[in-house]
Structures are given as C-alpha cells and as structure tokens.
Protein backbone atom coordinates (compact mmCIF):
# COMPACT_ATOMS: atom_id res chain seq x y z
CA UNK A 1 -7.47 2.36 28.82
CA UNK A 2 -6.32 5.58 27.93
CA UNK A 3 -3.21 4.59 26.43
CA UNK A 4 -4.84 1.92 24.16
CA UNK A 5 -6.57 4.71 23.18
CA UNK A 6 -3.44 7.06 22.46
CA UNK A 7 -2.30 3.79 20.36
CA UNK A 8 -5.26 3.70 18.13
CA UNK A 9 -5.71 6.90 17.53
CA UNK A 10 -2.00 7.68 16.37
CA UNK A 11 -2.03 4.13 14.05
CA UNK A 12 -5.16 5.85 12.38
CA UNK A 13 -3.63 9.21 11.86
CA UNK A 14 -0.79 7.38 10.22
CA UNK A 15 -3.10 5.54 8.13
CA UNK A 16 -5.26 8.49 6.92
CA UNK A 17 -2.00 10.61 6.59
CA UNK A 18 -0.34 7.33 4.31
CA UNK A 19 -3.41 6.47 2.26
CA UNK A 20 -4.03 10.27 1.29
CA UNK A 21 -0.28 11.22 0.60
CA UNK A 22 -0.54 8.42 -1.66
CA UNK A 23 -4.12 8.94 -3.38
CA UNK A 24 -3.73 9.15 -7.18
CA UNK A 25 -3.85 12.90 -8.44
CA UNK A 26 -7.23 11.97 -10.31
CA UNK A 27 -9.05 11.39 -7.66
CA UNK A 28 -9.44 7.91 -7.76
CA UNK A 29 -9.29 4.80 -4.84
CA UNK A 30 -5.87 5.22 -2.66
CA UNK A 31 -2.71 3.20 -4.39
CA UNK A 32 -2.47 -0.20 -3.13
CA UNK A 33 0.74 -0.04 -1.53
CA UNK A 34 0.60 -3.45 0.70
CA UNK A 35 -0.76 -5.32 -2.48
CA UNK A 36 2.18 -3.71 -4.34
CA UNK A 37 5.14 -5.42 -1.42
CA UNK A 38 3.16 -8.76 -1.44
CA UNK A 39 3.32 -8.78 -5.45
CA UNK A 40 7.21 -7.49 -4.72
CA UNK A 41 7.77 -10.67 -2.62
CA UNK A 42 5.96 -13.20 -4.61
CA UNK A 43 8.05 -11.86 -7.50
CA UNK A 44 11.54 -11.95 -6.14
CA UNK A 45 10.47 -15.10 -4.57
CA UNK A 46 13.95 -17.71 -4.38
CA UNK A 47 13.67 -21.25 -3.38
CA UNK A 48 16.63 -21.99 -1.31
CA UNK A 49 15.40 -25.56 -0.68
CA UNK A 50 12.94 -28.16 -0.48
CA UNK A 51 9.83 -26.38 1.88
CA UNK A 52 12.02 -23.22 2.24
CA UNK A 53 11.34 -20.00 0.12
CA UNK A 54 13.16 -16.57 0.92
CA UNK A 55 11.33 -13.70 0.22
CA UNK A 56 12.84 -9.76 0.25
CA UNK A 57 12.66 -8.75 3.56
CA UNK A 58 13.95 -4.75 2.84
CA UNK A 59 12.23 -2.30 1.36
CA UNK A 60 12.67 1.40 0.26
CA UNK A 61 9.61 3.20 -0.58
CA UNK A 62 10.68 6.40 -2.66
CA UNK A 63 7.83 9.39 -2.11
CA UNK A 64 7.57 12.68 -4.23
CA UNK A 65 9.51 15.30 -1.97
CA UNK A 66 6.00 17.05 -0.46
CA UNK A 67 4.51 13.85 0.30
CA UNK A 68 8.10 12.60 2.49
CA UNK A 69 7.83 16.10 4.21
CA UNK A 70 4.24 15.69 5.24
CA UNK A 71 4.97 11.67 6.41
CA UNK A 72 8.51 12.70 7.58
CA UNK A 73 7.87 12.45 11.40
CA UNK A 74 5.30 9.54 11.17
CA UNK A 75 7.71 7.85 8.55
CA UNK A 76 8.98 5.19 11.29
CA UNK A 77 5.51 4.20 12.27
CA UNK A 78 4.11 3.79 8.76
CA UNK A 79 7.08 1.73 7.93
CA UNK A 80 6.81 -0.05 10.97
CA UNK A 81 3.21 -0.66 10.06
CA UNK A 82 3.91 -1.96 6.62
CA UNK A 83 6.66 -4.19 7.49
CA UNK A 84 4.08 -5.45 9.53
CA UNK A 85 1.78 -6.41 6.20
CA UNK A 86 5.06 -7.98 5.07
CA UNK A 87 5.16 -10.28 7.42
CA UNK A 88 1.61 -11.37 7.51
CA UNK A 89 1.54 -12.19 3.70
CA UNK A 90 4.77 -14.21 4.49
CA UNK A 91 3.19 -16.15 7.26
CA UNK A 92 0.51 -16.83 4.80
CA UNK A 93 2.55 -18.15 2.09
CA UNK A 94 4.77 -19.80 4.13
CA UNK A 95 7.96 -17.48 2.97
CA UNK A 96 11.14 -17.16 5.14
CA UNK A 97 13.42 -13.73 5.51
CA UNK A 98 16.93 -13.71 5.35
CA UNK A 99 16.96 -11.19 8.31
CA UNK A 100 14.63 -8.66 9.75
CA UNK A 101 12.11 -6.75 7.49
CA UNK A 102 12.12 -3.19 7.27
CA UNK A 103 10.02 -0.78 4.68
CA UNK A 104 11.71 2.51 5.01
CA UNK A 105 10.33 5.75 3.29
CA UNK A 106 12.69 8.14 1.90
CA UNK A 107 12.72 11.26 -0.88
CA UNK A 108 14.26 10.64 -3.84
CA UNK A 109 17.89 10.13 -4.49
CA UNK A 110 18.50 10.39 -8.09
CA UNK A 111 17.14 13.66 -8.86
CA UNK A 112 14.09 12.07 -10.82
CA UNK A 113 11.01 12.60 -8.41
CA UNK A 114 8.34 9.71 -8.94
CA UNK A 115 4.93 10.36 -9.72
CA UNK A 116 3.15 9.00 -7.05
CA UNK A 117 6.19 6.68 -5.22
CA UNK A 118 8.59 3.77 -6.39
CA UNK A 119 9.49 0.64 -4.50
CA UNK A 120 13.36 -0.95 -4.14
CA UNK A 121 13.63 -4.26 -2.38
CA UNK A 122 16.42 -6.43 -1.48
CA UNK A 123 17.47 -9.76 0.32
CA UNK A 124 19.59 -8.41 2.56
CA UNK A 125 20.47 -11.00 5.60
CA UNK A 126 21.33 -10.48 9.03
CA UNK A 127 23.98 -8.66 10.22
C-alpha cells in the first residue's frame, strides 16, 4: 500500500509544482494548459479518410528559463502526465496518432523567453 502511496503523492507534487510554475503573474486561476493541447489537436485536426482523423501527437511546451529549472527534474513525469490528457481527449473524439504522443518541456531556444510558456506541435509518425 505504501507504494500506491509513494505514486500519489509524487503525481500531486508534480501537479502543484506544474499548475503554480504556470499561474499567471496577476494572480489569477492557473493557465489551462490541457485545454490549450486539446484546442491544439482539434485545430491541426487532418482527415486522412472516411472515420479516420489524425491528430498531433508531439508536443513541445516552451517554459520561461526559472520555471524549466524549478520543473527540470519532474519534467518527464509532467510530460508523461500530459501526454496522458492527450490521449484521453483523443479517445473522446475519436482522433488517431500517427505515432506515439509525447509533450516534452524545454527552455527556450530562440533567445526570446515567453511570458508564461508557448506550445509547438507536430504530426510526427512512427519511427
């Protein structure tokens, strides 16, 4: 029982930890980032075929540099967990992958630091 306990507790840290790096800076209700990757997949939506619709299935979720260093170590988990989201609002909607989906959280790249965070997403299919 213990180690359902160990489970929990860690999946809440990385909630707490995700939801409050992400809070906007005035204070008000945390940034819907699942709502954000379901609106990213119904946008980028492609019908392929009669009853089949592929969806993005990777994701890059850029964080201001202090927020990445504070999620840095839980960063698999929390992606792991919203991938996880992903897939649930494709079950729902009855949207197909071209491979496996992965959120990844990185700093930026291009020298210009987002605000809060900024979202890529891609079809990419299986290796």
């Amino acid at each position: 029982m213990s180690i359902l306990q160990d489970v929990e507790s860690r999946m809440e840290r990385i909630s707490t930890s995700l939801w409050g790096l992400l809070r906007r800076r005035s204070g008000e209700e945390p940034v819907e980032v699942i709502g954000m990757l379901r609106r990213e997949c119904d946008s980028k939506a492609v019908i392929v075929g009669r009853g089949r619709t592929v969806v993005p299935n990777s994701f890059v979720l850029e964080l201001p540099i202090d927020s990445y260093a504070r999620l840095e170590g839980e960063a698999g988990a929390v992606g792991e967990r919203l991938a996880s989201e992903v897939r649930r609002h494709a079950a729902q909607r009855h949207f197909s992958f071209a491979g496996p989906v992965a959120v990844r959280l990185r700093p930026p790249r291009d020298g210009h630091e987002p605000v809060r965070y900024r979202l890529h997403s891609s079809i990419t299919p299986r290796p």
